[in-house]
Protein backbone atom coordinates (compact mmCIF):
# COMPACT_ATOMS: atom_id res chain seq x y z
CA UNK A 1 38.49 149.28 56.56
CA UNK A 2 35.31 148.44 57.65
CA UNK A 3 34.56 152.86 57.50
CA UNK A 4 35.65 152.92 54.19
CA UNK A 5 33.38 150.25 52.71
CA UNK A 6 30.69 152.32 54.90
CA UNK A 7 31.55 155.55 52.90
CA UNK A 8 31.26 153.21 49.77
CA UNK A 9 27.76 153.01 50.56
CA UNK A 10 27.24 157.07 51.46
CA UNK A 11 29.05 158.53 49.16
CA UNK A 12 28.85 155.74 46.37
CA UNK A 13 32.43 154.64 46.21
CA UNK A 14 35.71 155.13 47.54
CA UNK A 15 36.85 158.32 45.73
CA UNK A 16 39.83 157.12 43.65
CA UNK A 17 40.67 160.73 43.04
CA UNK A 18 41.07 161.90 46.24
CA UNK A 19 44.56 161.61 47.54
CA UNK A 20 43.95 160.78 51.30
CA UNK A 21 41.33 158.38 50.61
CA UNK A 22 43.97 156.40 47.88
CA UNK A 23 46.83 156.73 50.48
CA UNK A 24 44.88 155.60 53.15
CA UNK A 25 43.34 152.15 51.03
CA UNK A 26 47.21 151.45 50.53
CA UNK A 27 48.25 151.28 54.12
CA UNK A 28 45.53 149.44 55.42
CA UNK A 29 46.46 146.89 52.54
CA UNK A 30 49.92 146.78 53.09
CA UNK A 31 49.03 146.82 57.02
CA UNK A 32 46.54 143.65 56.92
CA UNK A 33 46.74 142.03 53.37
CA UNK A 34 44.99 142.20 50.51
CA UNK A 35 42.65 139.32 52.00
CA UNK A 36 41.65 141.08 55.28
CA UNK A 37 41.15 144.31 53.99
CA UNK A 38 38.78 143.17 51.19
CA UNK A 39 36.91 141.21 53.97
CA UNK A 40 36.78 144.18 56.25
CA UNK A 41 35.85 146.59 53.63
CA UNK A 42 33.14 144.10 51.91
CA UNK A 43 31.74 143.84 55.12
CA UNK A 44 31.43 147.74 55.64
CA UNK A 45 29.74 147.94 52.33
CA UNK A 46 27.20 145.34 53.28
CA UNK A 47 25.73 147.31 55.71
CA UNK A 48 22.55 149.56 54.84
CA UNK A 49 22.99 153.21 55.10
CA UNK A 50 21.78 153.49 58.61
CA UNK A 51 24.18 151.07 59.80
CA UNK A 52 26.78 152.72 57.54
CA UNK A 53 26.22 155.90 59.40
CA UNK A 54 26.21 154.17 62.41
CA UNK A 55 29.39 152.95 61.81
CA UNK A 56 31.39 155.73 60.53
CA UNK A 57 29.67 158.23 63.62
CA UNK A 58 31.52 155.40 65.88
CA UNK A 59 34.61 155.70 64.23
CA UNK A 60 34.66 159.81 64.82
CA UNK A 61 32.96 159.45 67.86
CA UNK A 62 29.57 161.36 67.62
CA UNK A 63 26.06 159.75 67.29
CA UNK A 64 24.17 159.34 63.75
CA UNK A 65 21.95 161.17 62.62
């Protein structure tokens, strides 16, 4: 959740048209609640963008450029 509010802050905003990304936002809400994943994504797109890419190159494993 936290990566997706991180891409909020790359790419501008979670892409509502893209399938994956939608299907994706629904499990983690059905997964943790509406509550928790609005925490966890708010706090993703807090961050600045270094931290944002600092976050999402944790998540896939590889350092940030």
């Amino acid at each position: 959740m936290r990566a997706l509010g991180a891409a909020h802050v790359l790419r501008g905003s979670l892409e509502a048209l893209n399938p994956d990304a939608v299907r994706l936002a629904d499990r983690l809400r059905a997964e943790l609640g509406e509550h928790a994943y609005r925490a966890a994504y708010r706090q993703g797109r807090d961050l600045d963008r270094a931290g944002a890419l600092t976050l999402v190159a944790a998540q896939l494993g590889t350092e940030a450029a």
